[in-house]
N, C-alpha and C. Protein backbone atom coordinates (compact mmCIF):
# COMPACT_ATOMS: atom_id res chain seq x y z
N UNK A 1 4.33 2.05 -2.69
CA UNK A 1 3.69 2.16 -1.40
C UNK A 1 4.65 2.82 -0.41
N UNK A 2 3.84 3.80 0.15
CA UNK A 2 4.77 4.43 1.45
C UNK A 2 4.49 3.90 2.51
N UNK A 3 5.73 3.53 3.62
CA UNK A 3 5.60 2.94 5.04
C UNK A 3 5.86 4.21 5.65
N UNK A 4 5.10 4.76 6.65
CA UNK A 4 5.69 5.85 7.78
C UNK A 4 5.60 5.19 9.47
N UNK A 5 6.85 5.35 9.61
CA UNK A 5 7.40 4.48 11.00
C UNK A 5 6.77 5.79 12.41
N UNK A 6 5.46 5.94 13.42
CA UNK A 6 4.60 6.72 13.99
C UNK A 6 5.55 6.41 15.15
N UNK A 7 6.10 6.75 15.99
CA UNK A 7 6.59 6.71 17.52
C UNK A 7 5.23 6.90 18.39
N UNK A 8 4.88 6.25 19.30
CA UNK A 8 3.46 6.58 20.44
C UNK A 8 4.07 6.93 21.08
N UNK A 9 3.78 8.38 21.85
CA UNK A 9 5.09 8.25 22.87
C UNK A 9 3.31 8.47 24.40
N UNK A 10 2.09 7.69 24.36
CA UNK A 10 1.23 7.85 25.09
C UNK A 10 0.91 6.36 25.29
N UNK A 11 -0.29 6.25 25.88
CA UNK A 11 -1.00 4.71 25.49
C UNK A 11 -1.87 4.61 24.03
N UNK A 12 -2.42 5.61 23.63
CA UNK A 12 -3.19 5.38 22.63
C UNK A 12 -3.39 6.96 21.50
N UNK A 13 -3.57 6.68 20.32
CA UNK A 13 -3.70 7.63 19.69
C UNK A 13 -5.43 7.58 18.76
N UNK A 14 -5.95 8.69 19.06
CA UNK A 14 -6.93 8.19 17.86
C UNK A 14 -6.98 8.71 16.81
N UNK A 15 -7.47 7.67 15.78
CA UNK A 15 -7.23 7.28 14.32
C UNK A 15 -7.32 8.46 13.49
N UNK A 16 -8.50 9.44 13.64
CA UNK A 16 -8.35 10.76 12.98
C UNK A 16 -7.27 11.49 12.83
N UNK A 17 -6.18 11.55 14.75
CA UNK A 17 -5.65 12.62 15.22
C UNK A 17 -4.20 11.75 14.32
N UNK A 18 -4.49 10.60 14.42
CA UNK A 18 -2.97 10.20 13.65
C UNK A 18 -2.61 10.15 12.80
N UNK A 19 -3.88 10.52 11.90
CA UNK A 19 -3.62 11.03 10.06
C UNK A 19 -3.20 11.96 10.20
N UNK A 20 -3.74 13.19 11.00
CA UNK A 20 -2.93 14.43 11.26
C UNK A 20 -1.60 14.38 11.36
N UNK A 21 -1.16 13.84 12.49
CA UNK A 21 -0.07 13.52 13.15
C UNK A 21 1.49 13.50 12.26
N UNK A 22 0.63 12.33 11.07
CA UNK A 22 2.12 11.43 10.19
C UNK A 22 1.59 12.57 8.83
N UNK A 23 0.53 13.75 8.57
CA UNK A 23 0.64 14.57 7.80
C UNK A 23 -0.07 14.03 6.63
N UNK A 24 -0.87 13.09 6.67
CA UNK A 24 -1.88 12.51 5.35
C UNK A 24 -3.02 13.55 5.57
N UNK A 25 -3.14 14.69 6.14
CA UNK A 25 -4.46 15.58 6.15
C UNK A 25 -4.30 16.44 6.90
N UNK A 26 -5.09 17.77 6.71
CA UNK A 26 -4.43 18.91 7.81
C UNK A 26 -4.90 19.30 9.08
N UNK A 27 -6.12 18.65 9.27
CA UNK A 27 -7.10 18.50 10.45
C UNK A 27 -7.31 17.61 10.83
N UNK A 28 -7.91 17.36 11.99
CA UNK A 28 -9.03 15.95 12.93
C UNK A 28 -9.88 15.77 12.16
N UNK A 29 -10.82 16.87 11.60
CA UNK A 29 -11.90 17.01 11.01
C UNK A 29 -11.70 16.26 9.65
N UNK A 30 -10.88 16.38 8.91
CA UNK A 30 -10.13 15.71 7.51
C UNK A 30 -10.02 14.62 7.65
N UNK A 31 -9.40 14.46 8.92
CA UNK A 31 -9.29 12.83 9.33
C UNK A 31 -10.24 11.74 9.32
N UNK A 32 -11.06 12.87 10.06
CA UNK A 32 -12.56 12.05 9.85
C UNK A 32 -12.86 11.72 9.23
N UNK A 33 -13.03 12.52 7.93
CA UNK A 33 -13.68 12.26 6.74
C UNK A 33 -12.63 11.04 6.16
N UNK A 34 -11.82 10.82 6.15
CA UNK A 34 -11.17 9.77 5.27
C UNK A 34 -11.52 8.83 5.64
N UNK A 35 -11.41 8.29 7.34
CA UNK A 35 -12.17 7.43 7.86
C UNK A 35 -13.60 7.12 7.69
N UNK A 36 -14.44 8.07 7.48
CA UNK A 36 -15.91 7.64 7.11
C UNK A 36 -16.13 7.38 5.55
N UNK A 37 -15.03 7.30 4.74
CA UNK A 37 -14.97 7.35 3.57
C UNK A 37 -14.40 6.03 3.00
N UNK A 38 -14.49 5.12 4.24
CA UNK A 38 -14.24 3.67 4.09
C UNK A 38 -12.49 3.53 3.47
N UNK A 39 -11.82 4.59 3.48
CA UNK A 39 -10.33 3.78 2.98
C UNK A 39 -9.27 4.10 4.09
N UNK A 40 -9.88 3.66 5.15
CA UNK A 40 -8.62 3.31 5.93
C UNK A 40 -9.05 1.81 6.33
N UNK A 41 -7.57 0.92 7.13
CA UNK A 41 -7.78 -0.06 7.79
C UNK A 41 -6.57 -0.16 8.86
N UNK A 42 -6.99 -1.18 9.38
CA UNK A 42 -6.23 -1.00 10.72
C UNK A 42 -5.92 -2.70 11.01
N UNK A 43 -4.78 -2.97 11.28
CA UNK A 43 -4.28 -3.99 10.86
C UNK A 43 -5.50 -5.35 10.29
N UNK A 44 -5.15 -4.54 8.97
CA UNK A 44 -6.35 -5.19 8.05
C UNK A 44 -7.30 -5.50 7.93
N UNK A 45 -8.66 -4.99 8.79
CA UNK A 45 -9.44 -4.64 8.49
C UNK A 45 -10.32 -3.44 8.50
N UNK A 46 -10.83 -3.30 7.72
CA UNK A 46 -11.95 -1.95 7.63
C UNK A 46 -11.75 -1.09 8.95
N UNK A 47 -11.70 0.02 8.90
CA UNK A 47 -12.07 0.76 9.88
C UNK A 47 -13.01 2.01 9.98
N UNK A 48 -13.91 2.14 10.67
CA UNK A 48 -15.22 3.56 10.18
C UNK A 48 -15.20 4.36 11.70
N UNK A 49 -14.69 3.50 12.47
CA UNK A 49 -14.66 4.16 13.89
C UNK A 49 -13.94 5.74 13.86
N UNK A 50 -14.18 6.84 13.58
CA UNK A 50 -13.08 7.76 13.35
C UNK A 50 -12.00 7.98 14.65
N UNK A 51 -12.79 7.65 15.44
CA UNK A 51 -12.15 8.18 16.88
C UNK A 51 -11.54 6.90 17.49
N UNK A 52 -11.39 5.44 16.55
CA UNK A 52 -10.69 4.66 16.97
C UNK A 52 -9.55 4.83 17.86
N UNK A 53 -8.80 3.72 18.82
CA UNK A 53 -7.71 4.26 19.94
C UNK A 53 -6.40 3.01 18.68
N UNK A 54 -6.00 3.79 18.62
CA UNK A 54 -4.63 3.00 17.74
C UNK A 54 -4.02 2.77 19.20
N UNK A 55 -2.67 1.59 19.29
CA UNK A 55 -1.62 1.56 20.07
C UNK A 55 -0.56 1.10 19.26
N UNK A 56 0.43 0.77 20.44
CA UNK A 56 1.56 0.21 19.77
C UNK A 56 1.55 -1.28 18.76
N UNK A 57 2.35 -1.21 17.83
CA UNK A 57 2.11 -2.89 17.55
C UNK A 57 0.92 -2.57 16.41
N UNK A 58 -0.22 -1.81 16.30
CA UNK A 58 -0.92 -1.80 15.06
C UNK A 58 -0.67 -0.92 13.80
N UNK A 59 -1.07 -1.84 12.77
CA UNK A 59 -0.52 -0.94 11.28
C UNK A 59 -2.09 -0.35 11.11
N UNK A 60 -1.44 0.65 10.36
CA UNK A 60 -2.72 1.28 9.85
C UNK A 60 -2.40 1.52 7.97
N UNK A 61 -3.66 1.43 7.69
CA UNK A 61 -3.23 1.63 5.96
C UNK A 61 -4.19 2.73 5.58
N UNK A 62 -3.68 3.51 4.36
CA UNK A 62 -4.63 4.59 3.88
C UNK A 62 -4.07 5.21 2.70
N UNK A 63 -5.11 4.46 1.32
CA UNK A 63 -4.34 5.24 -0.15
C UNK A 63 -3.45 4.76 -0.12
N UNK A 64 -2.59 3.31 0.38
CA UNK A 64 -1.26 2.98 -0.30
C UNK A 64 -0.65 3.15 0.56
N UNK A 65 -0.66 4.16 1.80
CA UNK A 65 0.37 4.39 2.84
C UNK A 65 0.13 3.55 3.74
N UNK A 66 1.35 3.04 4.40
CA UNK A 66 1.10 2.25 5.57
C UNK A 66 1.72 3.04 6.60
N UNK A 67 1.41 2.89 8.15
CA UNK A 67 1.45 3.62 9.47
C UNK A 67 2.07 2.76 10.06
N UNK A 68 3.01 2.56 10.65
CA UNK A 68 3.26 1.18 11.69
C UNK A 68 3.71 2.01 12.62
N UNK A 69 3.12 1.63 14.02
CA UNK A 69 2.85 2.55 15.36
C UNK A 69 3.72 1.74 16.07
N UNK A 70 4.86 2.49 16.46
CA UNK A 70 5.48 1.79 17.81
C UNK A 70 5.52 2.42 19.05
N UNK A 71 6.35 2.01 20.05
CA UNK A 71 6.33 2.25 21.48
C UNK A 71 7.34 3.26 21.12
N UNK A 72 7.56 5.03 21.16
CA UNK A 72 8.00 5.20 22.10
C UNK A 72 9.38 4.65 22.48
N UNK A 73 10.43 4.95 22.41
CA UNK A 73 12.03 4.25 23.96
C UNK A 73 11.76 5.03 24.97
């Protein structure tokens, strides 16, 4: 399993744009689709919202990878 450590450096990111972001897909649009494709979650449970607002403090999981979103120094 891969952990990728996300810096927020905003208040919120959404869930599509942050698959982009940490490089699990090459678009928003991609993003989407993984999300409507039922295998992401967000500190553990299900997530289908594509445009979900991630913040600091939540994990996200997808295929084995985990996301852990922090603040930003």
């Amino acid at each position: 399993m891969q952990t990728i450590d996300f810096e927020l450096d905003r208040d919120h990111v959404e869930l599509n744009q942050l698959l982009k972001l940490v490089g699990l897909c090459d678009s928003g649009g991609a993003g989407k689709a993984i999300v409507a494709g039922g295998a992401v979650t967000v500190d553990g449970a299900a997530e289908l919202r594509k445009t979900c607002k991630i913040r600091a403090g939540q994990t996200v999981e997808v295929d084995g990878t985990t996301i852990r979103v922090r603040a930003a120094p």
